[in-house]
C-alpha atoms as a PDB file:
ATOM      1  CA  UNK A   1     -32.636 164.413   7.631  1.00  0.00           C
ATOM      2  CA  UNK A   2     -29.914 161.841   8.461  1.00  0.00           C
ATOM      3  CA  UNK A   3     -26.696 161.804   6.965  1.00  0.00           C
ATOM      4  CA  UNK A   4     -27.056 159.451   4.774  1.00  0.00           C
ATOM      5  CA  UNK A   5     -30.038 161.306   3.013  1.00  0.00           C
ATOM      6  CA  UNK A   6     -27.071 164.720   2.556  1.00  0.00           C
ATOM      7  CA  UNK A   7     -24.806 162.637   0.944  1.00  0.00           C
ATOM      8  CA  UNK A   8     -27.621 161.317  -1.310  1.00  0.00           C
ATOM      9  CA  UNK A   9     -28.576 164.648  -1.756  1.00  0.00           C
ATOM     10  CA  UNK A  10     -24.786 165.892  -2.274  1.00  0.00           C
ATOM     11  CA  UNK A  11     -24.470 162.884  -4.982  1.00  0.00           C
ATOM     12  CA  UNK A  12     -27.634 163.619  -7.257  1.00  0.00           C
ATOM     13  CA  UNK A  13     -26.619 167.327  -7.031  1.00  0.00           C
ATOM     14  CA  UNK A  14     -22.961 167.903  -7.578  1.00  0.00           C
ATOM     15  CA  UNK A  15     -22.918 171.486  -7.898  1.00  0.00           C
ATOM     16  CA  UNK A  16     -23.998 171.388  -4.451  1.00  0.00           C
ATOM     17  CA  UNK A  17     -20.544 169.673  -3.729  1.00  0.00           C
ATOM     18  CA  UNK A  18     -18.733 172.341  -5.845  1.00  0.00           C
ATOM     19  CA  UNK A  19     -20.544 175.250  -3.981  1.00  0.00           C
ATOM     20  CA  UNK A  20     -19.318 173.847  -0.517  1.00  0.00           C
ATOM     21  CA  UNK A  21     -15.909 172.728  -1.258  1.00  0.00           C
ATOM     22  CA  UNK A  22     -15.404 176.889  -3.152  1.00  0.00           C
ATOM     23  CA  UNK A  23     -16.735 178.336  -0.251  1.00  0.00           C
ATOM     24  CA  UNK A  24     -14.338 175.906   1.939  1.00  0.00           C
ATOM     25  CA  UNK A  25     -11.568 176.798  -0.083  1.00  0.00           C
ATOM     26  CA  UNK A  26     -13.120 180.985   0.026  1.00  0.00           C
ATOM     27  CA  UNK A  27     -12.658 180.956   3.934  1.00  0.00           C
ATOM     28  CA  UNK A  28      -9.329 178.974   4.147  1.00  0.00           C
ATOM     29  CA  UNK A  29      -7.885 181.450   1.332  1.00  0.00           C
ATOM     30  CA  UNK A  30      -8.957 184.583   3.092  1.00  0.00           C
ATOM     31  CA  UNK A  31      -7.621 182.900   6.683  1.00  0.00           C
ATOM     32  CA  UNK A  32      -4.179 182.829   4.553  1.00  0.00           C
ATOM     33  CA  UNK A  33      -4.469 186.453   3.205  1.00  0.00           C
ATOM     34  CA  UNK A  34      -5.419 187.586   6.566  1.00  0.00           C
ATOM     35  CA  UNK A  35      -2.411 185.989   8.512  1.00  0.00           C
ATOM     36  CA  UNK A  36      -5.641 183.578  11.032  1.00  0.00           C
ATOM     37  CA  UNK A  37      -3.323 181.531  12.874  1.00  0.00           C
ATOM     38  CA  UNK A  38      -5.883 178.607  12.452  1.00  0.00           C
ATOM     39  CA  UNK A  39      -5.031 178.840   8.395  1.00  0.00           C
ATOM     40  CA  UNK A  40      -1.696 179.881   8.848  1.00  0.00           C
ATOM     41  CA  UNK A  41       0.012 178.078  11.791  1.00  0.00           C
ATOM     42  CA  UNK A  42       1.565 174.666   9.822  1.00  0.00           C
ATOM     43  CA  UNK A  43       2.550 173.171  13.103  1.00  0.00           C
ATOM     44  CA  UNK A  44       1.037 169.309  13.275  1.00  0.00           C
ATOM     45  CA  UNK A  45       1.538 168.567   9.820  1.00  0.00           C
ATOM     46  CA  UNK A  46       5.276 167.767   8.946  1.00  0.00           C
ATOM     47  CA  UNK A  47       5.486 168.357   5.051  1.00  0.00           C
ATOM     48  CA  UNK A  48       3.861 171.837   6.015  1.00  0.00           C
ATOM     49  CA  UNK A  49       6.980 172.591   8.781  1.00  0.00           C
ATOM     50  CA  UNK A  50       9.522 171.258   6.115  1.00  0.00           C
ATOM     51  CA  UNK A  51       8.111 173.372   3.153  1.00  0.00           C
ATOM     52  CA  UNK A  52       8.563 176.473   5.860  1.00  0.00           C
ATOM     53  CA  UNK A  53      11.658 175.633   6.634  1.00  0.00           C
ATOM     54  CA  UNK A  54      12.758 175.404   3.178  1.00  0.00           C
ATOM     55  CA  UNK A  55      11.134 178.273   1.299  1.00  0.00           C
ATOM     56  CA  UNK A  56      10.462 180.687   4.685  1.00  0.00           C
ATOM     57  CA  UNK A  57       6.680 181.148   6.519  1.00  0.00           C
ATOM     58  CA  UNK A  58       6.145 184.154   3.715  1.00  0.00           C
ATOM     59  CA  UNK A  59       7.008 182.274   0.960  1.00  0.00           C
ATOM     60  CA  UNK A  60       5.262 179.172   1.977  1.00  0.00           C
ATOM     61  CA  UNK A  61       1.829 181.587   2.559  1.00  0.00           C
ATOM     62  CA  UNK A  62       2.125 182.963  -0.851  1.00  0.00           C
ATOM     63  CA  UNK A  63       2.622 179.456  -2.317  1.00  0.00           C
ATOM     64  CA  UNK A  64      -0.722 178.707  -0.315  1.00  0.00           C
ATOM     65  CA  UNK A  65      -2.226 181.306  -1.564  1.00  0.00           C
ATOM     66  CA  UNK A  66      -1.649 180.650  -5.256  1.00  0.00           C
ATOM     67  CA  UNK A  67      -2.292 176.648  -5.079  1.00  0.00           C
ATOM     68  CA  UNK A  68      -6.082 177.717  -3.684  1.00  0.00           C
ATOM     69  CA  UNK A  69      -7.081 180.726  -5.774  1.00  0.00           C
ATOM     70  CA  UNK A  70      -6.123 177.704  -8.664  1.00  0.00           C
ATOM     71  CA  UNK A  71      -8.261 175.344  -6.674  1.00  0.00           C
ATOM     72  CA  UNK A  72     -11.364 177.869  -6.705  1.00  0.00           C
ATOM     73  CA  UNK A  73     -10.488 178.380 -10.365  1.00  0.00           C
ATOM     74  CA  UNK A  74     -10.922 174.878 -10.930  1.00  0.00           C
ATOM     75  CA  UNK A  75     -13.855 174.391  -9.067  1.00  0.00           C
ATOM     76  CA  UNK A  76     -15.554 177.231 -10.428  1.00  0.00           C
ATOM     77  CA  UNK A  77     -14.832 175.736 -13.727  1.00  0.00           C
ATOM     78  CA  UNK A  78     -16.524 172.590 -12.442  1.00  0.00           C
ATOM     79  CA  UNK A  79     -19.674 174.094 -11.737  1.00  0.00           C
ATOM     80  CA  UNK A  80     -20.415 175.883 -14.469  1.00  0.00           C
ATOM     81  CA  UNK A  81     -19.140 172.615 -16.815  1.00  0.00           C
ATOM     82  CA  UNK A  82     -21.422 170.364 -14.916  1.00  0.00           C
ATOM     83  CA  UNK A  83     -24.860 169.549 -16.300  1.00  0.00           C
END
């Protein structure tokens, strides 16, 4: 199966798409609860180091944290809308 034929695949199904990008946003939302450096560390991205420095590293998790548990909320909603 090449990768052309997933994407096909991915395309005729989409709640195959909305399964993979919840369970995506699942592991990067428990990285952030869990303090992983890999999901918490916002050097290499600029907007992320200016939103720290702004609002503070806690308040800039929590703001993470709240943006993806309304990002699985919308893409549960998604799947169970789709036909």
């Amino acid at each position: 199966m090449n990768i052309d034929e997933v994407f096909n695949h991915i395309k005729n199904n989409p709640k195959l798409a909305y399964i993979i990008v919840g369970f995506v946003f699942t592991l990067i939302l428990i990285g952030y609860i869990k303090r992983w450096k890999w999901a918490t560390d916002p050097m290499g991205n600029r907007k992320s180091i200016v939103l720290v420095e702004w609002v503070g590293y806690e308040n800039y998790r929590k703001i993470i944290i709240v943006i993806l548990i309304l990002g699985i909320v919308a893409i549960s909603s998604l799947y169970l809308l789709s036909t």
